[in-house]
C-alpha atoms as a PDB file:
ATOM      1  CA  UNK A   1      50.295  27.492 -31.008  1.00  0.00           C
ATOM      2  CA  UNK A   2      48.757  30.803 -30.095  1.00  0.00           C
ATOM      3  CA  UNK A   3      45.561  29.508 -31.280  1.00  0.00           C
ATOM      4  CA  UNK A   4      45.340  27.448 -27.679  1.00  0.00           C
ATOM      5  CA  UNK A   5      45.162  30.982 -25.926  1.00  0.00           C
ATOM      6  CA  UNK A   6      42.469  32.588 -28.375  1.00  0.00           C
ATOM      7  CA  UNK A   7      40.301  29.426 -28.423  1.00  0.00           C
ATOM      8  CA  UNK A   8      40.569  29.926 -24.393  1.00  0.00           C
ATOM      9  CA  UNK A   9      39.500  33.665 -24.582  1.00  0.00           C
ATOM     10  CA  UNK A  10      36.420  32.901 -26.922  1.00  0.00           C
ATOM     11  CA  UNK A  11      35.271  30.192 -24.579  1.00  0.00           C
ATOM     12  CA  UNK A  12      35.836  32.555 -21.368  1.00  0.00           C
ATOM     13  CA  UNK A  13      36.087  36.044 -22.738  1.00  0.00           C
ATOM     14  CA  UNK A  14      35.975  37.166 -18.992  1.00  0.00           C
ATOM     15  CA  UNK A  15      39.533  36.139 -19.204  1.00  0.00           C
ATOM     16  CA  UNK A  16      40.497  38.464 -22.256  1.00  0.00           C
ATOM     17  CA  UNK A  17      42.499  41.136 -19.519  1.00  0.00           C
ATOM     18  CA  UNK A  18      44.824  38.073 -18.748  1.00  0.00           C
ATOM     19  CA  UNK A  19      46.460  37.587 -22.105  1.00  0.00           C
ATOM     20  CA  UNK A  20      49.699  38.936 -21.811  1.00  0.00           C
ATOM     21  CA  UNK A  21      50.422  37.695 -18.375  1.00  0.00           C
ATOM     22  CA  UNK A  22      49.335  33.874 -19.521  1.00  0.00           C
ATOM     23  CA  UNK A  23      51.382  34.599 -22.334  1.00  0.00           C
ATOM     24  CA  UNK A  24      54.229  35.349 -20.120  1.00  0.00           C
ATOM     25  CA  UNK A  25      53.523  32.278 -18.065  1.00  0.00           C
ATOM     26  CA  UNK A  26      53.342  30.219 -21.219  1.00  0.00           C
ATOM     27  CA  UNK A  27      57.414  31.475 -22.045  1.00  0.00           C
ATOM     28  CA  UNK A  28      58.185  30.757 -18.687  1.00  0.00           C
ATOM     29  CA  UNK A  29      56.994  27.146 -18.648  1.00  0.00           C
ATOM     30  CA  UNK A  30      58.811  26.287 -21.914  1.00  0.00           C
ATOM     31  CA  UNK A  31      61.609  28.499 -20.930  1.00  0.00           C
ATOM     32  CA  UNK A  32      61.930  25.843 -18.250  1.00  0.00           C
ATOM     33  CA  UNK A  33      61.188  22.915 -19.756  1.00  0.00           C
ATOM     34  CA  UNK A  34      63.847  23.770 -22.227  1.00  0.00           C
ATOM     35  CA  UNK A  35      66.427  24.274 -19.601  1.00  0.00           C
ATOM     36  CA  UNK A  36      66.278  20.491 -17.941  1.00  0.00           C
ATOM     37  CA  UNK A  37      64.194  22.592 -14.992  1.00  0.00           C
ATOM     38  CA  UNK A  38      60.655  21.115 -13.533  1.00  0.00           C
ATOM     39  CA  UNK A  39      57.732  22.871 -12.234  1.00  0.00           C
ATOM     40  CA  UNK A  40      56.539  22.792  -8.423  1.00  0.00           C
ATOM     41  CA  UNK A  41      53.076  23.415  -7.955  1.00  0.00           C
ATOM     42  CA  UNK A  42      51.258  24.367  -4.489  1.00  0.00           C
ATOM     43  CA  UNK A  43      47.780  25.838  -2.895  1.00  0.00           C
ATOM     44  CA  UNK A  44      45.320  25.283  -0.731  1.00  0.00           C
ATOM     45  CA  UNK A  45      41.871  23.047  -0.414  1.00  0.00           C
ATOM     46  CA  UNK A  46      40.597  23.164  -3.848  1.00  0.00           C
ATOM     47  CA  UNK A  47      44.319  24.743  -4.746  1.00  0.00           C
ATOM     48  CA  UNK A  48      45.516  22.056  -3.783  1.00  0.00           C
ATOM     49  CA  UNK A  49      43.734  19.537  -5.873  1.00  0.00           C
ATOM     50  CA  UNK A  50      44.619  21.925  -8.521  1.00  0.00           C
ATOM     51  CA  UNK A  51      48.155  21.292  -7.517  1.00  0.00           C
ATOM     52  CA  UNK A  52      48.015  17.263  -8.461  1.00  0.00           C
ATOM     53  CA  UNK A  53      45.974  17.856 -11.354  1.00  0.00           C
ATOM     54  CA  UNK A  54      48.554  20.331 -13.279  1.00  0.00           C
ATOM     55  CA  UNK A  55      51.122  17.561 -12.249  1.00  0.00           C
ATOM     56  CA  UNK A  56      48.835  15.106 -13.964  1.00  0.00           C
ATOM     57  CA  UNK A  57      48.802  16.857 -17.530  1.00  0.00           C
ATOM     58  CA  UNK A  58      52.634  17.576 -17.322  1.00  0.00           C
ATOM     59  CA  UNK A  59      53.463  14.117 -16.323  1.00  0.00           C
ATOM     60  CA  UNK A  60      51.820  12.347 -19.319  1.00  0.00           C
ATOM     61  CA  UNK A  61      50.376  13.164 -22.238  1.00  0.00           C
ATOM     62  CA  UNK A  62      47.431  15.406 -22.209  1.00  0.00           C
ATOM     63  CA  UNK A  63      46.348  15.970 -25.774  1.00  0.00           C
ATOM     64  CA  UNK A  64      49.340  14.050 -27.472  1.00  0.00           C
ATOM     65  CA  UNK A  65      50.523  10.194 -27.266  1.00  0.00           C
ATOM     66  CA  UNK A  66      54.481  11.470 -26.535  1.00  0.00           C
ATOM     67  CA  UNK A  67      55.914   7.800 -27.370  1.00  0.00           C
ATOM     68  CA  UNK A  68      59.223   7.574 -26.211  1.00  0.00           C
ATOM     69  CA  UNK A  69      62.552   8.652 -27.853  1.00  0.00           C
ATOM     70  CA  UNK A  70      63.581   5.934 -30.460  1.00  0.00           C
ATOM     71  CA  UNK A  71      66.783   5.400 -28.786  1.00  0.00           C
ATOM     72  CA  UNK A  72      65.131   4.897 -25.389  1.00  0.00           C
ATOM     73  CA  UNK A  73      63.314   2.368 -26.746  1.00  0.00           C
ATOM     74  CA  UNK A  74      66.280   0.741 -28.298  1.00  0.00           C
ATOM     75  CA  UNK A  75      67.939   1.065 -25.077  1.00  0.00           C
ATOM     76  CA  UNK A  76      64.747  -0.914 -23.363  1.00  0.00           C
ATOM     77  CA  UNK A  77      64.584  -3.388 -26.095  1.00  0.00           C
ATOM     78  CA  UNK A  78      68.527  -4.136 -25.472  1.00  0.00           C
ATOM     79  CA  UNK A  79      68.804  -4.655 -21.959  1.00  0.00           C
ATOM     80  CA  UNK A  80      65.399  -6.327 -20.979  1.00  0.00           C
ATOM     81  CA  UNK A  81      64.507  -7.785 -24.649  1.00  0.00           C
ATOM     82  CA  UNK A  82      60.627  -8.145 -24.996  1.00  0.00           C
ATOM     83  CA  UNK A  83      59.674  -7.051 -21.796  1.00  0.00           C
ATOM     84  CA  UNK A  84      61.914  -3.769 -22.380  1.00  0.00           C
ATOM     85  CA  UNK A  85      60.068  -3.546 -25.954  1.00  0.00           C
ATOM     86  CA  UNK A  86      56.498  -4.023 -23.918  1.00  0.00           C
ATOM     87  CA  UNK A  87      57.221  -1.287 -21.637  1.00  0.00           C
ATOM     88  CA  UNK A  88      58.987   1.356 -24.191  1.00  0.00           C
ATOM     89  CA  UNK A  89      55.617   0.990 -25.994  1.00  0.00           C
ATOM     90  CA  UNK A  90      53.623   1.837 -23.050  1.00  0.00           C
ATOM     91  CA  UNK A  91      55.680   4.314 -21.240  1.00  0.00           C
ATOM     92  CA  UNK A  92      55.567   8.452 -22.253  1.00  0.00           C
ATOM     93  CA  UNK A  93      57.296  11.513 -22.461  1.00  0.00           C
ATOM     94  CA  UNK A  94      56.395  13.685 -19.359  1.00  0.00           C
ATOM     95  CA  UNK A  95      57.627  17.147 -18.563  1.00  0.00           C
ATOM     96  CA  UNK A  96      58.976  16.798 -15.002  1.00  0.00           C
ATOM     97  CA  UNK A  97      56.467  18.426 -12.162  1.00  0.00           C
ATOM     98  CA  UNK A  98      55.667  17.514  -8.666  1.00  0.00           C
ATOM     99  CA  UNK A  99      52.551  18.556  -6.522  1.00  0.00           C
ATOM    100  CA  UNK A 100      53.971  19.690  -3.091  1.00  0.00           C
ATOM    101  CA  UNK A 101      50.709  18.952  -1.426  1.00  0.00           C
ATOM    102  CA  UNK A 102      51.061  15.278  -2.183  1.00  0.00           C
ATOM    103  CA  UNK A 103      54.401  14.711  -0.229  1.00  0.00           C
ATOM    104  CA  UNK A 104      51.827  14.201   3.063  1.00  0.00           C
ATOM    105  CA  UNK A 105      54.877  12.683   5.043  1.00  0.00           C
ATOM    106  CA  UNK A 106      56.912  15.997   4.856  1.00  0.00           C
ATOM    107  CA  UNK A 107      54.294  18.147   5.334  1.00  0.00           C
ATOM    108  CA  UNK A 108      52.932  16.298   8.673  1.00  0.00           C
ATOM    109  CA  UNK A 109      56.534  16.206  10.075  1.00  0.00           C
ATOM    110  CA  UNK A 110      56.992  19.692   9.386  1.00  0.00           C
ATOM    111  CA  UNK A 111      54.270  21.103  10.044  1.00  0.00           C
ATOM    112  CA  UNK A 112      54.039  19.193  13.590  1.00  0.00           C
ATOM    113  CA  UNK A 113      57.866  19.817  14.426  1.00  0.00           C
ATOM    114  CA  UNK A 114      58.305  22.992  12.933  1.00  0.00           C
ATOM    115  CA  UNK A 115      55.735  25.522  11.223  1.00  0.00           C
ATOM    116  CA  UNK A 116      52.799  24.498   9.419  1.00  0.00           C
ATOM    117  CA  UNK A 117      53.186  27.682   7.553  1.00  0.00           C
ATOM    118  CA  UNK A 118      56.505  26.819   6.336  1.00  0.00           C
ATOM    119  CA  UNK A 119      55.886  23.208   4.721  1.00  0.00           C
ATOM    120  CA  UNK A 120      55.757  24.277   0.924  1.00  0.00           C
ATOM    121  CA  UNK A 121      58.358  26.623   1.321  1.00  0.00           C
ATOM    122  CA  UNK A 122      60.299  24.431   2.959  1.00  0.00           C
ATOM    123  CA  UNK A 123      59.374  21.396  -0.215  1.00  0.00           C
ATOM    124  CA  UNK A 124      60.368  24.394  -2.143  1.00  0.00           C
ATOM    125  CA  UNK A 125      63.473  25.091  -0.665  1.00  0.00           C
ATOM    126  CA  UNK A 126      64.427  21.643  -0.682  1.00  0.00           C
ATOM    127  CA  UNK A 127      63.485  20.470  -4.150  1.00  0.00           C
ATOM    128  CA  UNK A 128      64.162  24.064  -6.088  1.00  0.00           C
ATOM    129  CA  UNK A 129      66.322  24.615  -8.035  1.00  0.00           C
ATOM    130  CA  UNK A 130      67.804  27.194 -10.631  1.00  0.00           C
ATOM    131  CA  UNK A 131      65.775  26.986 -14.104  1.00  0.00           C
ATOM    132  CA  UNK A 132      62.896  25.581 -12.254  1.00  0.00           C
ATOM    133  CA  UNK A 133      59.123  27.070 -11.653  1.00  0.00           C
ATOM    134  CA  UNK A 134      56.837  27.638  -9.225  1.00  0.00           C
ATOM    135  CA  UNK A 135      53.030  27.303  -9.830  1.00  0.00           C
ATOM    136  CA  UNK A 136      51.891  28.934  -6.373  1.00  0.00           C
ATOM    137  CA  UNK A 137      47.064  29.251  -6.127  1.00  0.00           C
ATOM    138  CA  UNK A 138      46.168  31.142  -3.972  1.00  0.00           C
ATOM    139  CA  UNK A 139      42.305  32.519  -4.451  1.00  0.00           C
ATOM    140  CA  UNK A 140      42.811  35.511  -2.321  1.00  0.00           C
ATOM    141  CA  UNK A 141      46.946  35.856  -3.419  1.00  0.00           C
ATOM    142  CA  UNK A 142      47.543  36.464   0.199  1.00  0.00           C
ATOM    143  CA  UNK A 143      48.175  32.676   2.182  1.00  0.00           C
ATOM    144  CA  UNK A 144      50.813  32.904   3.857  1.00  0.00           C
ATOM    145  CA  UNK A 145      52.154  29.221   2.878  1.00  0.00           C
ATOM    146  CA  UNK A 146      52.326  30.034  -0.497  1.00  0.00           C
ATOM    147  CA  UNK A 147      53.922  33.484  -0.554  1.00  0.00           C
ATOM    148  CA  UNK A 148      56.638  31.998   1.387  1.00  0.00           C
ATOM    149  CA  UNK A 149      56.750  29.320  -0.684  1.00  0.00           C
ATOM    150  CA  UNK A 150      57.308  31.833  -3.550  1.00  0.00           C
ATOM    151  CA  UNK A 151      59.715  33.998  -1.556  1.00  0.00           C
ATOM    152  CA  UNK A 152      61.971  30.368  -0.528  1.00  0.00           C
ATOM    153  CA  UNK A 153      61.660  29.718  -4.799  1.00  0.00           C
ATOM    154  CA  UNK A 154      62.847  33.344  -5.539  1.00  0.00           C
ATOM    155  CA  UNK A 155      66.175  32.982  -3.164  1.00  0.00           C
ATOM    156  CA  UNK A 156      66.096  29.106  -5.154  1.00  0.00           C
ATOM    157  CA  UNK A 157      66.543  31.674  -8.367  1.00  0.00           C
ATOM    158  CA  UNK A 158      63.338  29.910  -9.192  1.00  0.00           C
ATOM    159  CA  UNK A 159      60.888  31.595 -11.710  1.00  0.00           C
ATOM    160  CA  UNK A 160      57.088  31.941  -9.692  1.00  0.00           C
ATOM    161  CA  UNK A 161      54.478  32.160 -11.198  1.00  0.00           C
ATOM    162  CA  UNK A 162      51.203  32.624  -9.680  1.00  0.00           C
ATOM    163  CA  UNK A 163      47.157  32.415 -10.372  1.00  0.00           C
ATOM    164  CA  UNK A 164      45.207  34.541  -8.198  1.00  0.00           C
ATOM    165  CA  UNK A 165      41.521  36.333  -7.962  1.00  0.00           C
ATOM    166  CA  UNK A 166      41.057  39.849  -9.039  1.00  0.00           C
ATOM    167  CA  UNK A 167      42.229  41.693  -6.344  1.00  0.00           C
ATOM    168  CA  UNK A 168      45.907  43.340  -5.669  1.00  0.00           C
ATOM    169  CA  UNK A 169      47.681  40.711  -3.146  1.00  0.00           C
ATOM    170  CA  UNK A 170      50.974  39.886  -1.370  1.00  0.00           C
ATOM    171  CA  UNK A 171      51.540  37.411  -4.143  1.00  0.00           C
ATOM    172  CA  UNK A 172      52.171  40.722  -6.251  1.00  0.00           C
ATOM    173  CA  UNK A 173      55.325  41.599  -4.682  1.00  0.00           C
ATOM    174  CA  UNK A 174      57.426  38.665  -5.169  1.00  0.00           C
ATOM    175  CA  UNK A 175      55.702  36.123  -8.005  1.00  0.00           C
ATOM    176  CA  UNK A 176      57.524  37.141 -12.008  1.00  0.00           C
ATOM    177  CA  UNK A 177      53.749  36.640 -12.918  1.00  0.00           C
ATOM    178  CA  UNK A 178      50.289  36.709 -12.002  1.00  0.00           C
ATOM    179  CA  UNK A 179      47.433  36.095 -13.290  1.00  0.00           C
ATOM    180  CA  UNK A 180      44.102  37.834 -11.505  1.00  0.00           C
ATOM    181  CA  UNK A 181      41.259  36.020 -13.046  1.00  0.00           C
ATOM    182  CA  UNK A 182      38.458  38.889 -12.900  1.00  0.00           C
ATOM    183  CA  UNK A 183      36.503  37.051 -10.157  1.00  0.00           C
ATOM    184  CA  UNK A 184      36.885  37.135  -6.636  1.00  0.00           C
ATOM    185  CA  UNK A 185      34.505  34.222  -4.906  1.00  0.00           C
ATOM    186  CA  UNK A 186      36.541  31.591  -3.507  1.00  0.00           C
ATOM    187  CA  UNK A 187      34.274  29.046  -6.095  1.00  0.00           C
ATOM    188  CA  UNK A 188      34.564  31.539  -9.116  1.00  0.00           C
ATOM    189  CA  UNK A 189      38.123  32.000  -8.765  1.00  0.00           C
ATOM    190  CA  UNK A 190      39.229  28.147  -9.279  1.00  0.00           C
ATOM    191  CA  UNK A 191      36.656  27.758 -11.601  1.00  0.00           C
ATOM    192  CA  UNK A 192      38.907  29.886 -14.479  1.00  0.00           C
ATOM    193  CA  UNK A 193      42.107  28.725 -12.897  1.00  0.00           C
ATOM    194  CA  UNK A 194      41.082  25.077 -14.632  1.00  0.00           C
ATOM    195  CA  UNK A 195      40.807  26.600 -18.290  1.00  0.00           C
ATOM    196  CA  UNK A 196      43.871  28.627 -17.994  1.00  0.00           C
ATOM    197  CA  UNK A 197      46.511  26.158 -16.311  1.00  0.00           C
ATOM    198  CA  UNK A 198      45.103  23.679 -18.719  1.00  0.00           C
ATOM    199  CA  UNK A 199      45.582  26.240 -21.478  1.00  0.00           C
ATOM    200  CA  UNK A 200      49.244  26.459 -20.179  1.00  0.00           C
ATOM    201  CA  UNK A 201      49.881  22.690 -20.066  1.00  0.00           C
ATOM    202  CA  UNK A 202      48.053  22.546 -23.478  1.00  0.00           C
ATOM    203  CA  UNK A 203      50.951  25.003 -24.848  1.00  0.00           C
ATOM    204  CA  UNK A 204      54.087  23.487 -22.976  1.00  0.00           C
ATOM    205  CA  UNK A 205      52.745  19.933 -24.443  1.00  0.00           C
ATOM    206  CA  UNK A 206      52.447  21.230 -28.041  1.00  0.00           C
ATOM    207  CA  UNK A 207      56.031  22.821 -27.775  1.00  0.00           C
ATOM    208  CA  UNK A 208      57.640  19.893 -26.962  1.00  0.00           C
ATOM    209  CA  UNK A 209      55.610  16.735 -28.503  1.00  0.00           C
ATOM    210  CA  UNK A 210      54.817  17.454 -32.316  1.00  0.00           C
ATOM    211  CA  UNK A 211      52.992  14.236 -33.038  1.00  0.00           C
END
């Protein structure tokens, strides 16, 4: 399955410097996965879009059907009979994420009775646990919401890992691994986070579904 990572470095060969740490990011995801854990994802503005849309291609299938476990379907067929059978056929496989962003009730209460800066770490804090994984964007690796969303998921004994720009940041300190793309624009930046998180759900999906 290596072959998803080299077909992403001949499309964007600007991202050839980030092949071990995706690599490591890539173990760390199925390392989870394997374990019963799920994946938290967080960011800000177009991060944060980036957030639902990882959730997206770990929640369904991406670039496989993942059809349902024969004995889950048996088990639909058994105790709802046709309509059971209707819905085992249409339901998938997902591997278990949620977008912190997207819990808007949580975040508003939070951030208006506590500290705004606090909310993901906070979602983190809450829904973490051991075995899971934080995906923390950041463009510059330095907001403050994330990093202490990624310090809350370290004392979770969460795994973080993070997708930044080029430059040293905060996020260095504390994330297991991050990925600088080699640009540093805001607009640059998330425009090689797409390839490579979809590179990484890509791999997860492949290691799990075979059909």
């Amino acid at each position: 399955m290596t072959e998803i990572f080299d077909e992403l470095l001949i499309r964007y060969p600007e991202l050839c410097p980030c092949r071990e740490t995706i690599d490591s990011a890539a173990e760390i995801l199925v390392s989870c996965f394997s374990q019963g854990g799920k994946v938290l994802t967080c960011g800000n503005g177009g991060s944060c879009s980036d957030s639902g849309h990882i959730v997206g291609e770990f929640m369904k299938g991406f670039e496989k059907k993942r059809p349902v476990p024969e004995e889950d379907r048996l088990r639909f067929s058994e105790l709802f009979g046709e309509k059971g059978e209707y819905m085992a056929e249409r339901l998938q496989c997902a591997l278990p994420a949620i977008s912190l962003p997207d819990q808007s009730a949580v975040i508003s209460a939070f951030a208006n009775d506590i500290d705004p800066a606090m909310v993901y770490a906070q979602l983190v804090y809450g829904y973490g646990r051991k075995n899971d994984v934080l995906i923390g964007m950041s463009t510059s690796g330095n907001s403050t919401n994330v990093l202490n969303a990624a310090r809350a998921a370290v004392v979770r004994g969460m795994r973080v890992i993070a997708l930044t720009g080029k430059n040293p940041c905060l996020l260095d300190d504390v994330a297991d691994v991050v990925i600088h793309v080699p640009e540093t624009r805001t607009a640059y930046v998330q425009e090689l986070h797409l390839p490579v998180y979809h590179a990484l759900c890509a791999y997860s999906e492949y290691s799990f579904f075979k059909e």
